[in-house]
N, C-alpha and C. Protein backbone atom coordinates (compact mmCIF):
# COMPACT_ATOMS: atom_id res chain seq x y z
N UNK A 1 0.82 -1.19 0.00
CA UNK A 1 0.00 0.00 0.00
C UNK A 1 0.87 1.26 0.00
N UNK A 2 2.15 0.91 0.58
CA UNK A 2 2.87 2.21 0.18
C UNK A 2 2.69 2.87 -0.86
N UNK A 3 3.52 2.02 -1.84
CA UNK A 3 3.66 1.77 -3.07
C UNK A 3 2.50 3.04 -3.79
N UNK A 4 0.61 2.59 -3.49
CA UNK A 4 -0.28 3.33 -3.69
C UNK A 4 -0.32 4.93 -3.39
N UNK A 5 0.42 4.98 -1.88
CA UNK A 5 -0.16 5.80 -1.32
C UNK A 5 1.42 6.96 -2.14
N UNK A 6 2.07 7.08 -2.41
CA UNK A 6 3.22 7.27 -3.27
C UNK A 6 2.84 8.15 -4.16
N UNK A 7 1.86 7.20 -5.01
CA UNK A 7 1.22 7.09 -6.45
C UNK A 7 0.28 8.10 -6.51
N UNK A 8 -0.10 8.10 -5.48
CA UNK A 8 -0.97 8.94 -4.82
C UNK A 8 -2.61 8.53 -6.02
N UNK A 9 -2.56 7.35 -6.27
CA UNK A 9 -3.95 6.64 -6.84
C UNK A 9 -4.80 6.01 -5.60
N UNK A 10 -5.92 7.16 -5.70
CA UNK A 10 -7.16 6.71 -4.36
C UNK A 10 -7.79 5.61 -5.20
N UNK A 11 -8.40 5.21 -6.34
CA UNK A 11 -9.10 4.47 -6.53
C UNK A 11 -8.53 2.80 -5.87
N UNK A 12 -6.93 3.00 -6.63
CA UNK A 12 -6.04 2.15 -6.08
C UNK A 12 -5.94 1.50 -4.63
N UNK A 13 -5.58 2.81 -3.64
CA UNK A 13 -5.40 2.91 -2.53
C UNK A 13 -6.92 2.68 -1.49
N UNK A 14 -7.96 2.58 -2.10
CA UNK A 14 -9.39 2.51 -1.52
C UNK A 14 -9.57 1.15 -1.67
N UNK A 15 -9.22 0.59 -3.18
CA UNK A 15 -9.50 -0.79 -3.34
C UNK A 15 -8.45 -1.85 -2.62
N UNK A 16 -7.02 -1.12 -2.21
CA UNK A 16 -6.58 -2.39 -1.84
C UNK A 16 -6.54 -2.25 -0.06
N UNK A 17 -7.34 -0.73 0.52
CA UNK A 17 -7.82 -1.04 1.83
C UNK A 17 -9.45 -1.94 1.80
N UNK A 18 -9.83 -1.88 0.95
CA UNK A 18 -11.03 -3.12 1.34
C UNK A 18 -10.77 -4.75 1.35
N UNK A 19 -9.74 -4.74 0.41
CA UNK A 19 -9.32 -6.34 0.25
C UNK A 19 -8.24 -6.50 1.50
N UNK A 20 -7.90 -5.53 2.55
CA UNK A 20 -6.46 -5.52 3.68
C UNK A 20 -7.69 -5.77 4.84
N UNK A 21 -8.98 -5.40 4.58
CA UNK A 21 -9.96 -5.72 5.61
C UNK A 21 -10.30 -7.04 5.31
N UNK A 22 -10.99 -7.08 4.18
CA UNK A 22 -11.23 -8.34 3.86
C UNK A 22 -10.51 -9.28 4.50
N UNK A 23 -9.10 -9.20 4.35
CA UNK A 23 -8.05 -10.50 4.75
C UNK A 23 -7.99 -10.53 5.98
N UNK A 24 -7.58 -9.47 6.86
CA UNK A 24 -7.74 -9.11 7.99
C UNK A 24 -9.16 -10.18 8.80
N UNK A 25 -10.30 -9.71 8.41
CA UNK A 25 -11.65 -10.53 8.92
C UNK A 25 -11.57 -12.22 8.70
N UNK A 26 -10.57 -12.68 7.31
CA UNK A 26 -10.34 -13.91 7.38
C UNK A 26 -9.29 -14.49 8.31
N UNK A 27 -8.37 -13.69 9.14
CA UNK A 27 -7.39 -13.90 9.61
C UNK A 27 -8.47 -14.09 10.98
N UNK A 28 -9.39 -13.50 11.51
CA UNK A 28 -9.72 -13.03 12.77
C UNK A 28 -9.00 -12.19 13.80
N UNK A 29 -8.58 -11.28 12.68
CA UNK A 29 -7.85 -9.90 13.47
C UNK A 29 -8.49 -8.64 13.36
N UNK A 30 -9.92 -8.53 14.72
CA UNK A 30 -10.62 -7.52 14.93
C UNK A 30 -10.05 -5.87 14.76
N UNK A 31 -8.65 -5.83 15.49
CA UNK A 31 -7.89 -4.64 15.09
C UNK A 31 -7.83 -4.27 13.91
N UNK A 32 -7.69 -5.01 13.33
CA UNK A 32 -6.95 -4.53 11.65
C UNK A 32 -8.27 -4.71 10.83
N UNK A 33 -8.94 -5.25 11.05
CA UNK A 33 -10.37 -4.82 10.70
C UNK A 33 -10.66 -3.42 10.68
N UNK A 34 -10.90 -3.26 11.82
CA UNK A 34 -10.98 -1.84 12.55
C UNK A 34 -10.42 -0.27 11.59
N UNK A 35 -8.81 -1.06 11.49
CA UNK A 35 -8.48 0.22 11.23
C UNK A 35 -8.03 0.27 9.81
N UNK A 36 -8.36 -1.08 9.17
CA UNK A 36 -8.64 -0.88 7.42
C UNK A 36 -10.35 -0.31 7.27
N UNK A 37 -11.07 -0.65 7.55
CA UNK A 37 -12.26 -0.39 7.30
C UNK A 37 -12.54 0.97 7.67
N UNK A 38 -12.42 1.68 8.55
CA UNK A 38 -12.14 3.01 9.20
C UNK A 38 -11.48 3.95 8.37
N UNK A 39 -9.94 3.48 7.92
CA UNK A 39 -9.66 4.39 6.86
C UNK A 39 -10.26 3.84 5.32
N UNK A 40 -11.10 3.02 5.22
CA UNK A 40 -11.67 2.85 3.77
C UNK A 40 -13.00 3.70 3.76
N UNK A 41 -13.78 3.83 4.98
CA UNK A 41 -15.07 4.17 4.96
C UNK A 41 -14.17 6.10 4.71
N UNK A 42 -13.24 6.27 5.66
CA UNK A 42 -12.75 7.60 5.54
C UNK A 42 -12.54 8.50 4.28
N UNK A 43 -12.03 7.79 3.31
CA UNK A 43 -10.94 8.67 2.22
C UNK A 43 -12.52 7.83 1.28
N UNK A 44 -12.84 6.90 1.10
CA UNK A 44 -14.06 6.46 0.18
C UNK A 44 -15.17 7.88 0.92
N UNK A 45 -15.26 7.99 1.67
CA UNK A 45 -16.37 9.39 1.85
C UNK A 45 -15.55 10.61 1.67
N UNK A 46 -14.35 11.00 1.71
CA UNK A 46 -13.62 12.19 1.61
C UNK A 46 -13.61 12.08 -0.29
N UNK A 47 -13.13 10.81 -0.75
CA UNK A 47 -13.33 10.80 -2.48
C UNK A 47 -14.68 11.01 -2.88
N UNK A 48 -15.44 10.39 -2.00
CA UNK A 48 -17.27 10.43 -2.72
C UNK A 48 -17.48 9.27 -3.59
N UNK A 49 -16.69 7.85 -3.38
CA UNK A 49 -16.64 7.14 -3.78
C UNK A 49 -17.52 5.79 -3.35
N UNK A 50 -18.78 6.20 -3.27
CA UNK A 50 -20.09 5.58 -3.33
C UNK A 50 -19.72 4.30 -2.61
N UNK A 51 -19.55 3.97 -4.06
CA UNK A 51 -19.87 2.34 -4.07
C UNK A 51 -19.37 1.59 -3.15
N UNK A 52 -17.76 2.21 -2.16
CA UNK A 52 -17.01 1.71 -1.14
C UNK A 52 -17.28 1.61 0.04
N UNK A 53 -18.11 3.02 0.02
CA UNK A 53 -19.01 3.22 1.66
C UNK A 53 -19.59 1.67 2.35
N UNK A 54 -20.46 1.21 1.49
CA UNK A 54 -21.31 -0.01 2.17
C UNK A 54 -20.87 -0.99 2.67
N UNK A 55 -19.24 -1.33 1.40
CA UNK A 55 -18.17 -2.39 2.08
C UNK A 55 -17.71 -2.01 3.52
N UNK A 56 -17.33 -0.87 3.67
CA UNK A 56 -16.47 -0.33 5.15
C UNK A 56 -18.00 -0.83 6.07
N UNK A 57 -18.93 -0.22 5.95
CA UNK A 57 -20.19 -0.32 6.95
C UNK A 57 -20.00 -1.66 6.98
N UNK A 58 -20.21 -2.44 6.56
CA UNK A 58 -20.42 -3.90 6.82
C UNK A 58 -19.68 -4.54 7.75
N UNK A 59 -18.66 -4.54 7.16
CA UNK A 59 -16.86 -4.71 7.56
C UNK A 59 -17.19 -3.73 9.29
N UNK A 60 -17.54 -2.89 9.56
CA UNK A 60 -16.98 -2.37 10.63
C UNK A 60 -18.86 -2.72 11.65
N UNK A 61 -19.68 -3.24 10.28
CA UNK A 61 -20.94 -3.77 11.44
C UNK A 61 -20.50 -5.37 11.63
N UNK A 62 -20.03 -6.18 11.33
CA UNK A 62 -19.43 -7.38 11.55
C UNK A 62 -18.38 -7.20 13.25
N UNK A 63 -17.80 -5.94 12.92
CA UNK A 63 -16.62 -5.75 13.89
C UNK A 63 -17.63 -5.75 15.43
N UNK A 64 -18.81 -4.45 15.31
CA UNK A 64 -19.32 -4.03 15.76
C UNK A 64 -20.36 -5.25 17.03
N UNK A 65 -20.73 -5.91 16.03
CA UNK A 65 -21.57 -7.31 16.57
C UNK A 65 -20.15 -7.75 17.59
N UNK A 66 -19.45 -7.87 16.90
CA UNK A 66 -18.23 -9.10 18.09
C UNK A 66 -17.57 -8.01 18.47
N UNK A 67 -18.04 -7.50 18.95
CA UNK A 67 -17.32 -6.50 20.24
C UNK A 67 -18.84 -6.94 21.30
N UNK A 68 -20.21 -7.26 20.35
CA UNK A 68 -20.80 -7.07 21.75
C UNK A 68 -21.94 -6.01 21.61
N UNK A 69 -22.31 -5.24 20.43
CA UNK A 69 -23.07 -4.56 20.25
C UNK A 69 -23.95 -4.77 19.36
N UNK A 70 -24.22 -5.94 19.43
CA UNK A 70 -25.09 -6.70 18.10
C UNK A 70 -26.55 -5.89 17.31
N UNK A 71 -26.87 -5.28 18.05
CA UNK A 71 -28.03 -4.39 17.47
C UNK A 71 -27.84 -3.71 16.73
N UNK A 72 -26.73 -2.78 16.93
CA UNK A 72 -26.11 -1.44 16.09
C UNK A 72 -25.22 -2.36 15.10
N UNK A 73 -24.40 -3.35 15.45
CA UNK A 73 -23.44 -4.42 14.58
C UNK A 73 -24.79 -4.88 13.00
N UNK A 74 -25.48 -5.56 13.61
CA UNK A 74 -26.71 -5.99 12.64
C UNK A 74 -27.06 -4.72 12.10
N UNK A 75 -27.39 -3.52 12.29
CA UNK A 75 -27.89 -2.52 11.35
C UNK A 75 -27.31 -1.98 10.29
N UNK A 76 -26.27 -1.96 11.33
CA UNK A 76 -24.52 -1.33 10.02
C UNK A 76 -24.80 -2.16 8.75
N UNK A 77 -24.82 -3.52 9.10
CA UNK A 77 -24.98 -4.49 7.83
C UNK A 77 -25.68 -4.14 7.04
N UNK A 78 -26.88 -4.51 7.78
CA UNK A 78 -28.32 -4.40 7.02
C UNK A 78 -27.97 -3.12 6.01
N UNK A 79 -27.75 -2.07 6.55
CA UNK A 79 -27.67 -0.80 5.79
C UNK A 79 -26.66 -0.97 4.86
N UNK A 80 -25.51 -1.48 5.20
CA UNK A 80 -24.29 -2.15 4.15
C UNK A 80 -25.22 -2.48 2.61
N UNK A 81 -25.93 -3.43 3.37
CA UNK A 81 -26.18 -4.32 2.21
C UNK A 81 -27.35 -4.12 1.12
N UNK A 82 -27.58 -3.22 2.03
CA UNK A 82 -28.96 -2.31 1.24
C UNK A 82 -28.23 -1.15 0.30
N UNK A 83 -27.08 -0.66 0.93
CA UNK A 83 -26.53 0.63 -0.12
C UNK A 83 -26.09 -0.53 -1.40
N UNK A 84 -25.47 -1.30 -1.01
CA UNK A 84 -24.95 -1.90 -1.99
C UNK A 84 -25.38 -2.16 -3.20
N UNK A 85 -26.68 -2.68 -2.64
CA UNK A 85 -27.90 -3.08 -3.56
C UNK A 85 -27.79 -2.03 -4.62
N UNK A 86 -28.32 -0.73 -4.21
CA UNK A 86 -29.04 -0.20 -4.48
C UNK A 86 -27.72 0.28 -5.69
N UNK A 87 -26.42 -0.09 -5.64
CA UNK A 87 -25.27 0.46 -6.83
C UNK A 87 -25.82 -0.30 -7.60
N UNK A 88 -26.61 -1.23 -7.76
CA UNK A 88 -26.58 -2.62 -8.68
C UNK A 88 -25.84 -3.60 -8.80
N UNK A 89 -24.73 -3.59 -7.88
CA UNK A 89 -23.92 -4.68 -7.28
C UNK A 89 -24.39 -6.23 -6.59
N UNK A 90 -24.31 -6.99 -6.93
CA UNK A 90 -24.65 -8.10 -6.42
C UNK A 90 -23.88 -9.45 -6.16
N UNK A 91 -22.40 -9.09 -6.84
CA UNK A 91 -21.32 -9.94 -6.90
C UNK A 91 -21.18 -10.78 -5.04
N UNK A 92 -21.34 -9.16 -4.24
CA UNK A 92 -20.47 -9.53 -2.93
C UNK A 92 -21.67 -9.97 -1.69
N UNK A 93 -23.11 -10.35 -2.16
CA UNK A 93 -23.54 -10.40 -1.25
C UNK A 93 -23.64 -11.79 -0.59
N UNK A 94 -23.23 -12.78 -1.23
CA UNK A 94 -23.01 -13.90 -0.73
C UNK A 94 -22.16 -13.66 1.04
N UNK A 95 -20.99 -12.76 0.69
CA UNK A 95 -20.30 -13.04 1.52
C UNK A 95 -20.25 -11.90 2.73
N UNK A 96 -21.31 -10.55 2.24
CA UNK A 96 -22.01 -10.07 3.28
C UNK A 96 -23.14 -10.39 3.85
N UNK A 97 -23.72 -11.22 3.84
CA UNK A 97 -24.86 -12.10 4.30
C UNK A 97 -24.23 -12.96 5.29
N UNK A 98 -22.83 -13.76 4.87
CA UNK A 98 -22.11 -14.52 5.50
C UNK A 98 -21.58 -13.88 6.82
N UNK A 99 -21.45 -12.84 6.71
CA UNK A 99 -20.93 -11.52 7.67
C UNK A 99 -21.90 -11.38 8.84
N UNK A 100 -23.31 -11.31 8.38
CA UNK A 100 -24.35 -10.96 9.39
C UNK A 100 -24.66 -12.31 9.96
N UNK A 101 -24.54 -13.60 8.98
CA UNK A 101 -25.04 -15.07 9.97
C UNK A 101 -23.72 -14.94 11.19
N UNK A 102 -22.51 -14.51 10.63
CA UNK A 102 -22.01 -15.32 11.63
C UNK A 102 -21.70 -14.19 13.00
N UNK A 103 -22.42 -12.90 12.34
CA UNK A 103 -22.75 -11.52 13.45
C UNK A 103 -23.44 -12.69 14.48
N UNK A 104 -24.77 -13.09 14.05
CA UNK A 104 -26.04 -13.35 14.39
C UNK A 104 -25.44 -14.68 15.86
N UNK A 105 -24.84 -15.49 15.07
CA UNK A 105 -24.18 -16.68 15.65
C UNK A 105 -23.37 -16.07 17.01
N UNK A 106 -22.85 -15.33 16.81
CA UNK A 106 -22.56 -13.94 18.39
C UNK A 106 -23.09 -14.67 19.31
N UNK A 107 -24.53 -14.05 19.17
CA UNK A 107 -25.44 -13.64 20.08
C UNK A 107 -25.71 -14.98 20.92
């Protein structure tokens, strides 16, 4: 990500903080969740870059549930997955759905 941030390419640098969360959530490293998704939801709303917003929400309502706040954790999603929708995206919802069962499984 250096490399990106150098380059100074946000589209770049936005897309390869969602896939550093992504991996991060497969690792089960809540931190780095945290603070990829945080700066993706950040500079994706400072760019106005739509379509990224819903990934970070998700990603940080997943976080949200396993900390323990499952109500607000489950909404983040829900709302995740509803912006998403609404780009016409449908590639990733398999595995944000997967996000909220295993929110749900928390509880």
């Amino acid at each position: 990500m250096r490399l990106r941030k150098k380059l100074n390419d946000m589209h770049a640098l936005v897309h390869a903080l969602y896939w550093a969360a992504h991996l991060a959530y497969f690792e089960d490293n809540p931190a780095e969740v945290e603070r990829f998704a945080s700066d993706l939801m950040e500079r994706s709303t400072r760019q106005n870059f739509a379509t990224w917003q819903p990934h970070a929400r998700i990603l940080r309502g997943w976080l949200r549930s396993a900390s323990g706040d499952l109500t607000l954790g489950i909404s983040w999603i829900e709302e995740g997955i509803e912006d998403y929708r609404a780009t016409g995206a449908i590639v990733a919802i398999p595995f944000f759905l997967s996000l909220k069962a295993r929110a749900l499984h928390l509880d």
